[in-house]
Protein backbone atom coordinates (compact mmCIF):
# COMPACT_ATOMS: atom_id res chain seq x y z
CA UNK A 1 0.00 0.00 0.00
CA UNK A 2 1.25 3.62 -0.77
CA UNK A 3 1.74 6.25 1.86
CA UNK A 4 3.80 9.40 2.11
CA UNK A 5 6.72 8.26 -0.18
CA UNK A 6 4.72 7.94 -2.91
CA UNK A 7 4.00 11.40 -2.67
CA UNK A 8 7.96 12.43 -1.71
CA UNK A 9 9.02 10.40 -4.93
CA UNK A 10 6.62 12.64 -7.18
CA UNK A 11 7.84 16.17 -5.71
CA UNK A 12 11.38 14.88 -5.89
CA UNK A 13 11.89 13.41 -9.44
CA UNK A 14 8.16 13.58 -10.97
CA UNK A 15 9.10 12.10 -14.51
CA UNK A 16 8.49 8.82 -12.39
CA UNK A 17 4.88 9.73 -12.37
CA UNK A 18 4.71 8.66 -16.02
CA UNK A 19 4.97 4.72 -14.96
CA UNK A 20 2.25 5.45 -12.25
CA UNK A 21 -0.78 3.36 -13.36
CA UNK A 22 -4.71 4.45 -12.47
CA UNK A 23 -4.22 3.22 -8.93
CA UNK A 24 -1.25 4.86 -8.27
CA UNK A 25 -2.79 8.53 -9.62
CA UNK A 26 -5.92 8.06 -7.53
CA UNK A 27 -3.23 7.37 -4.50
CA UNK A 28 -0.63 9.78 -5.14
CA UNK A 29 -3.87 13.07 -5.81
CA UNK A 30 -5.49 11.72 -2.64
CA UNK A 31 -2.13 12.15 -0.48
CA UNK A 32 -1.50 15.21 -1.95
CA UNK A 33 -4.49 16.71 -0.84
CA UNK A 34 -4.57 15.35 2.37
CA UNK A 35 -1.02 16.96 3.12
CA UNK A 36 -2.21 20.07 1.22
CA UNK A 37 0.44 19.93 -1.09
CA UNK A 38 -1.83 19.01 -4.43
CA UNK A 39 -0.71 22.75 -5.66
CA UNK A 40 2.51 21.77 -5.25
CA UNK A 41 2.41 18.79 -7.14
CA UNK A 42 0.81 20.63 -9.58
CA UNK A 43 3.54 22.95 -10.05
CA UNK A 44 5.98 20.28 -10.23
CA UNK A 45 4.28 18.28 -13.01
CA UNK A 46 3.29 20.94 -14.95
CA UNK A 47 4.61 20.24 -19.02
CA UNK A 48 4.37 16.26 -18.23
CA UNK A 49 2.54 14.07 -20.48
CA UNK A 50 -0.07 12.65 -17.58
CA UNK A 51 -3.36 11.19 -18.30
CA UNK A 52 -5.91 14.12 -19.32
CA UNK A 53 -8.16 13.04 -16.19
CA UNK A 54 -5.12 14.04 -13.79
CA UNK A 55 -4.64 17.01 -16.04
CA UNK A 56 -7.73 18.84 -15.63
CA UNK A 57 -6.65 17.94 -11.39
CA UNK A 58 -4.02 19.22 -11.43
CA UNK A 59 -4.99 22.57 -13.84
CA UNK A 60 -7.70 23.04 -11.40
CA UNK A 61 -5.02 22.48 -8.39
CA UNK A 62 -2.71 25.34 -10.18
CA UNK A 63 -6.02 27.70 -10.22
CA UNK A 64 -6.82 27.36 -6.98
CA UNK A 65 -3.55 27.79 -6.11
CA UNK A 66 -2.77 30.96 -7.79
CA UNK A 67 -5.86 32.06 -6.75
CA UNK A 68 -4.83 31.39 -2.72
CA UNK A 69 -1.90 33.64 -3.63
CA UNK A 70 -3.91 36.74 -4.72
CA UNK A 71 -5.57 36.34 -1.90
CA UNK A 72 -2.63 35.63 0.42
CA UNK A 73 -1.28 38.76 -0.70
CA UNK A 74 -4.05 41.31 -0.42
CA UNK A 75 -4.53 40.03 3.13
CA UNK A 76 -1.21 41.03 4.22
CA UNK A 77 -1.49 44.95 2.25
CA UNK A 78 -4.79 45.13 4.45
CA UNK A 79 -2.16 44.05 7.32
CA UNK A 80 0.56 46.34 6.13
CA UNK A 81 -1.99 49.71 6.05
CA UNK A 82 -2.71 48.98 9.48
CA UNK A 83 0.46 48.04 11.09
CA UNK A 84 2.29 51.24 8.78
CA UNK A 85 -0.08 53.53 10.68
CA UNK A 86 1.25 52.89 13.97
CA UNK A 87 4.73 52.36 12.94
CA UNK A 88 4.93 48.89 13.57
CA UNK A 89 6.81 46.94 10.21
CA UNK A 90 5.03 44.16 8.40
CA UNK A 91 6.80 41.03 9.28
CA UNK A 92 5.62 38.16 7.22
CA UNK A 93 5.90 34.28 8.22
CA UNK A 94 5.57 31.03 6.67
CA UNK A 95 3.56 30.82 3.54
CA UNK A 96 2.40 34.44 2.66
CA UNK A 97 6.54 35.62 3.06
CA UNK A 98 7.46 32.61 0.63
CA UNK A 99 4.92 34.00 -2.04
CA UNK A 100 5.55 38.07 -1.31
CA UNK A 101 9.27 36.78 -1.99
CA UNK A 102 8.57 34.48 -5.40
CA UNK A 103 10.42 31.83 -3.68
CA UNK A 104 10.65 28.16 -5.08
CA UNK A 105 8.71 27.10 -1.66
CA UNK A 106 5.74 29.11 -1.87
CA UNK A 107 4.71 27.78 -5.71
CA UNK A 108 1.73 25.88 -5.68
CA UNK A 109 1.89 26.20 -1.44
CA UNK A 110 -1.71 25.93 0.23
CA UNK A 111 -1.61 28.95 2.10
CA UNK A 112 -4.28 29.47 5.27
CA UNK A 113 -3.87 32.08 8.07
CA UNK A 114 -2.20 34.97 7.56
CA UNK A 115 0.79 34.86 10.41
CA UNK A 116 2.69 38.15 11.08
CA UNK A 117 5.67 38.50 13.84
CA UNK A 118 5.51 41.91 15.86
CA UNK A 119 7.67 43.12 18.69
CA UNK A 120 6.13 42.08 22.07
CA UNK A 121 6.26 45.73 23.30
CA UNK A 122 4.11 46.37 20.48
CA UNK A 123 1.10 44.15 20.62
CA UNK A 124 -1.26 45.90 22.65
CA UNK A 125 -1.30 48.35 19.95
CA UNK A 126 -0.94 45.84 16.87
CA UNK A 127 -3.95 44.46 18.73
CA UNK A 128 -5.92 47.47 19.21
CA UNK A 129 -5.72 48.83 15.56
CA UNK A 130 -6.66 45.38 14.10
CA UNK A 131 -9.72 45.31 16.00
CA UNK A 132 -10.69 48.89 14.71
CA UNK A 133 -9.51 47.68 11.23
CA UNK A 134 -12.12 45.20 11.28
CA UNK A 135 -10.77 41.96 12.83
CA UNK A 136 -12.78 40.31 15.62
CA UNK A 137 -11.90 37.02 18.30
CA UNK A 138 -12.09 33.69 16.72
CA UNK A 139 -12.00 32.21 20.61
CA UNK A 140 -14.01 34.47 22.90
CA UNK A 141 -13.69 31.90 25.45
CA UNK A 142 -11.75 33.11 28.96
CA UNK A 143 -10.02 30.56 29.58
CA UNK A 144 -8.50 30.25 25.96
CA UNK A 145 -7.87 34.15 25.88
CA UNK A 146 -5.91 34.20 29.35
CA UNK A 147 -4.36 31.08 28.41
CA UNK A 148 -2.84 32.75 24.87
CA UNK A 149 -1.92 36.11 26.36
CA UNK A 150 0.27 34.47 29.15
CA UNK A 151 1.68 31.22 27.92
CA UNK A 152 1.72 31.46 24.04
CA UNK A 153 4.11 33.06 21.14
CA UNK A 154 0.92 34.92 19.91
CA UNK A 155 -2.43 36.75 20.52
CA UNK A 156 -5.68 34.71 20.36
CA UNK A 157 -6.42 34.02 16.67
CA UNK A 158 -8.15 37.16 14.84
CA UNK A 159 -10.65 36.95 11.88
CA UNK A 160 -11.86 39.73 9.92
CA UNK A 161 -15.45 40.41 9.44
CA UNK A 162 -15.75 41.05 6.01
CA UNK A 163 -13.17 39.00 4.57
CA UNK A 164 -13.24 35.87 6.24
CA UNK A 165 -9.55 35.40 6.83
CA UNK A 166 -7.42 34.62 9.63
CA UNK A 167 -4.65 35.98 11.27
CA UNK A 168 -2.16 35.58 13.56
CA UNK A 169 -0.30 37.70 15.34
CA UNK A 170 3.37 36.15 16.83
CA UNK A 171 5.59 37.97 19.08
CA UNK A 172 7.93 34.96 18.91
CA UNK A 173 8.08 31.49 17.22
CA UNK A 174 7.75 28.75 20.29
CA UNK A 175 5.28 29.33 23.16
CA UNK A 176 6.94 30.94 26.48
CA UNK A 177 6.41 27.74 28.07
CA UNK A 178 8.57 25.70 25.77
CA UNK A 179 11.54 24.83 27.07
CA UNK A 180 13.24 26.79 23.72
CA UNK A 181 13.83 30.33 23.88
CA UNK A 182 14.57 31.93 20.37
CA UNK A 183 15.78 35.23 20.19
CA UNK A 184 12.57 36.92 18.76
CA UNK A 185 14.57 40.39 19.18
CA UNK A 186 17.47 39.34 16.58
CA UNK A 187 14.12 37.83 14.14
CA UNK A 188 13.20 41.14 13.51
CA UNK A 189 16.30 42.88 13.40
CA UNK A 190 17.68 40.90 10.80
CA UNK A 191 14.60 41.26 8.76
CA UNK A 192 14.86 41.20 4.94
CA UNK A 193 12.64 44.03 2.91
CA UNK A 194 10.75 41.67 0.33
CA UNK A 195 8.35 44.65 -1.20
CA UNK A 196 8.13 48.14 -0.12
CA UNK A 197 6.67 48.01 3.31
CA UNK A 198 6.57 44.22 3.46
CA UNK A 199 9.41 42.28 5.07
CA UNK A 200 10.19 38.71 5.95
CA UNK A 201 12.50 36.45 8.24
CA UNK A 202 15.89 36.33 6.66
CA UNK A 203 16.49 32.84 4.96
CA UNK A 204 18.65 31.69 7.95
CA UNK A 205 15.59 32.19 10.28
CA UNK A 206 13.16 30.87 7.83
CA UNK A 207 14.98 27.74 8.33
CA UNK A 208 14.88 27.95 11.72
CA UNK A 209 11.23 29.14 12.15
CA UNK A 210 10.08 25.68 10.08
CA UNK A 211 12.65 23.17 12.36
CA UNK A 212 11.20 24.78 15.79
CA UNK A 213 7.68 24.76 14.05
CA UNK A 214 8.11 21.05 13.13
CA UNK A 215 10.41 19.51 16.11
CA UNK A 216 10.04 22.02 19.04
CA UNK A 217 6.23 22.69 18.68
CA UNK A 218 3.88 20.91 16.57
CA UNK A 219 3.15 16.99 16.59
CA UNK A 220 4.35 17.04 13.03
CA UNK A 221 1.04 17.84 11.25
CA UNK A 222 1.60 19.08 7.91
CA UNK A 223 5.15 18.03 8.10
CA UNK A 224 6.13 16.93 4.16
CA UNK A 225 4.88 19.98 3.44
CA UNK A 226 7.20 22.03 6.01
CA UNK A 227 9.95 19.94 5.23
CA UNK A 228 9.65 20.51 1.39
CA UNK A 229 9.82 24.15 2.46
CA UNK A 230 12.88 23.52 3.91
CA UNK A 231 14.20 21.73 0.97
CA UNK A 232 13.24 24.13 -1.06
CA UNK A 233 14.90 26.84 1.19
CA UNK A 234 18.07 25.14 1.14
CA UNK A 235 17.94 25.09 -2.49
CA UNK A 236 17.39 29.04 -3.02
CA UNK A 237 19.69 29.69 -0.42
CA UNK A 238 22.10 27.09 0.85
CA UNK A 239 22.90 26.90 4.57
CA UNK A 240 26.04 28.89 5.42
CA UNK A 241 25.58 30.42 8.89
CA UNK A 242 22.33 28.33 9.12
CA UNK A 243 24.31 26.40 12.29
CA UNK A 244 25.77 29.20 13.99
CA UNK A 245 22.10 31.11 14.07
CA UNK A 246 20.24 28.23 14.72
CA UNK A 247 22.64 28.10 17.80
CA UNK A 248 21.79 31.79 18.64
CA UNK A 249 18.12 30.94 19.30
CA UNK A 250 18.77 27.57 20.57
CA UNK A 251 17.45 25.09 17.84
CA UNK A 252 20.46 23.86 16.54
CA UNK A 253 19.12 19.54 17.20
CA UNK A 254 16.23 20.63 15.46
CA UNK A 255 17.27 22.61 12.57
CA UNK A 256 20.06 19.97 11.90
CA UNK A 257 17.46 17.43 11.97
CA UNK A 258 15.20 19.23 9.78
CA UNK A 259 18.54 19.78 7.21
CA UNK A 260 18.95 15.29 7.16
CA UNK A 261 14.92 14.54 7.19
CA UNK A 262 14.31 17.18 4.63
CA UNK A 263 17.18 15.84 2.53
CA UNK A 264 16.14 11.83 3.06
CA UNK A 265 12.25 12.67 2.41
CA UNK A 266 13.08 14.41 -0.84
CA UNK A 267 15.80 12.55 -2.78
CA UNK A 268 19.21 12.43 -0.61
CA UNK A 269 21.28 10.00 0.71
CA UNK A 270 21.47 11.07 3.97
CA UNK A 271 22.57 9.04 7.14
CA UNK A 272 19.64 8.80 9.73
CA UNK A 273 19.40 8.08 13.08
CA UNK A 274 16.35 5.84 14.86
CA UNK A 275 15.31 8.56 15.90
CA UNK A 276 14.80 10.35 12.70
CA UNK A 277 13.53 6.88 10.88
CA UNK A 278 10.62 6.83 13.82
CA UNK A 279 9.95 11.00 12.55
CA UNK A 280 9.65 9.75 9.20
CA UNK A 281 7.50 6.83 9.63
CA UNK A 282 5.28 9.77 11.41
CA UNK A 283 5.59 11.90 8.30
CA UNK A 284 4.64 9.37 5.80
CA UNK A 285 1.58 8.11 7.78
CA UNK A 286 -1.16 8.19 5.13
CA UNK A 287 -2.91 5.44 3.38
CA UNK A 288 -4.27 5.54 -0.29
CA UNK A 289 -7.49 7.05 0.19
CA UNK A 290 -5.40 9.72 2.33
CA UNK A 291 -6.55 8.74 5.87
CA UNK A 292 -4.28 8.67 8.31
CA UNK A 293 -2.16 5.22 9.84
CA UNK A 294 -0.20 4.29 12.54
CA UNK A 295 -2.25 5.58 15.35
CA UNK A 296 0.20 4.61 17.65
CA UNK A 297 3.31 6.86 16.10
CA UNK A 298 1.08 9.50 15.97
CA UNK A 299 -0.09 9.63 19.32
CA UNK A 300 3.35 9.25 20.68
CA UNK A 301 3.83 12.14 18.61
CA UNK A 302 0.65 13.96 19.75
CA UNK A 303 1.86 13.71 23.87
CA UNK A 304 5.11 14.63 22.80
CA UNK A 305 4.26 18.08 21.02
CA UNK A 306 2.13 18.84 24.33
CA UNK A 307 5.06 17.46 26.39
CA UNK A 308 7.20 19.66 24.55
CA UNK A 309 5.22 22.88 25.39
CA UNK A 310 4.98 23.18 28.96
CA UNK A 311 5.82 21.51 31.99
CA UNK A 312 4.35 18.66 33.33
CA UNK A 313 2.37 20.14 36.60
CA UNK A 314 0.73 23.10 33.65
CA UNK A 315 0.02 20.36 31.12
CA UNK A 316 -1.91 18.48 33.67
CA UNK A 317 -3.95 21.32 34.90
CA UNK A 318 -4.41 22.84 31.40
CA UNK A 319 -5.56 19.20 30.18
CA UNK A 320 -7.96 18.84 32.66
CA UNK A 321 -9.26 22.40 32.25
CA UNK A 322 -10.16 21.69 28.38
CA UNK A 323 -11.77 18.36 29.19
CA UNK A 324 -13.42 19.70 31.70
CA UNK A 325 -14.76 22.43 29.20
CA UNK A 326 -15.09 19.79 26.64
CA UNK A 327 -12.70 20.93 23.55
CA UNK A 328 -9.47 20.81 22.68
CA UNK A 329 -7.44 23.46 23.77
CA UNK A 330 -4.43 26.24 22.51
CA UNK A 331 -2.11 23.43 23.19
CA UNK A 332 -3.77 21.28 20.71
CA UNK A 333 -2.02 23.68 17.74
């Protein structure tokens, strides 16, 4: 049965697409779209010879996807006007910087919130001025407000009222209860201008962001797609000085183990640890249809991101104050 790989092999050398048969289309689209990366795939096939039913997928996959980036981008000029009037930069993360920059990761990307990074001195008025610019509370609840404003890297989610869209609003990468501090300070100040009045991380710190979003955060959701962006990354820019600032904000074992997984997931022969085979198996844990497998990697991977973000005695208490309430809480990502 296929899983992940199947979809790995097509990004990485997608001539070999051309021996897929019916089967092996209807497994490779369904992965795709289940790790949002069917724009991506799209862009990487696009010229190839594949059966006209996959075609119009894909062509339609392309759309969409251009169509994500128009929107991607107007979202963060609505940002810009209202940061620019209090003198606060745009700072632009993950998918919306990788299109404002026309990088090699952000073609064909899936691209959902909008997330900004602000200076923490800063946010009571970054808040203030997107809630007169429209934007309202996705979470209204108490507990989940409190909870964001003292523990997390960024305000409660924020959704305009007009538009529909999503943002949020970081004043660091990790939550202040990981055990990982990065240097949010030296983020900004090393900022890279990508359009008048737009900025993003510089390519060093885009690496980094993805590794501590991947390994020091998340339980891995959405991870072929982070760690394409990382291959990609390394592509348009290489790595020199990646090690020495990964140091600086304390994720070197992560960004080092994004660098081999990224590399082994998308065509490299790279020499891999347990633990990085046991990430992998994680990473590649879809079926044909798309569902999900290996419950039991996952979970262990699903304790570990929660394990990861706070100490034991607050991950108890928080835990029991979301079951208690019935949902799942910030924690949950």
């Amino acid at each position: 049965m296929n899983d992940g790989w199947l979809l790995a092999r097509a990004l990485c050398t997608p001539g070999d697409t051309l021996a897929l048969d019916a089967a092996g289309w209807t497994d490779l689209l369904a992965i795709a779209r289940a790790e949002q990366m069917i724009g991506t795939l799209a862009h990487r096939l696009a010229g190839l010879p594949v059966p006209k039913s996959v075609a119009r997928i894909l062509d339609d996959a392309r759309a969409s996807a251009e169509q994500g980036r128009i929107i991607a981008l107007w979202e963060a000029e609505m940002a810009r006007r209202v940061l620019t009037a209090i003198g606060v930069p745009l700072v632009l993360l993950k998918g919306t910087a990788f299109v404002a920059a026309g990088l090699e990761a952000g073609q064909g990307r899936s691209i959902g919130d909008l997330d900004i990074l602000v200076p923490r001195d800063r946010i009571d008025a970054v808040e203030a001025a997107l809630l007169a610019g429209g934007w309202e509370w996705v979470k209204p609840d108490p507990y989940d407000d409190d909870y964001y404003r003292r523990w997390m890297h960024e305000l409660p989610p924020l959704i305009h009222r007009e538009r529909d869209r999503m943002i949020d609003v970081h004043h660091t990468i990790l939550p202040l209860t990981a055990r990982i501090t990065p240097d949010a300070g030296a983020l900004l100040a090393a900022r890279v201008a990508l359009q008048p009045g737009v900025h993003g991380l510089s390519p060093n710190d885009m690496l980094v962001h993805a590794a501590a979003h991947l390994f020091a955060d998340g339980d891995l959701a959405g991870g072929m797609r982070n760690l394409w962006d990382v291959h990609c990354l390394v592509g348009d820019f290489g790595t020199d000085g990646l090690a020495e600032r990964a140091a600086q904000h304390g994720l070197a074992r992560e960004t080092a183990r994004a660098l081999r997984l990224a590399a082994a997931l998308y065509g490299a022969r790279v020499r891999l640890n347990l633990a990085d085979r046991l990430y992998l198996r994680r990473l590649t844990a879809r079926d044909g249809w798309g569902w999900p497998t290996r419950p039991f990697t996952r979970f262990g991977f699903y304790v570990r991101s929660h394990w990861l973000r706070m100490p034991p005695a607050m991950l108890a208490r928080h835990l029991w104050t979301k079951w208690r309430k019935g949902g799942a809480g910030p924690a949950s990502g």
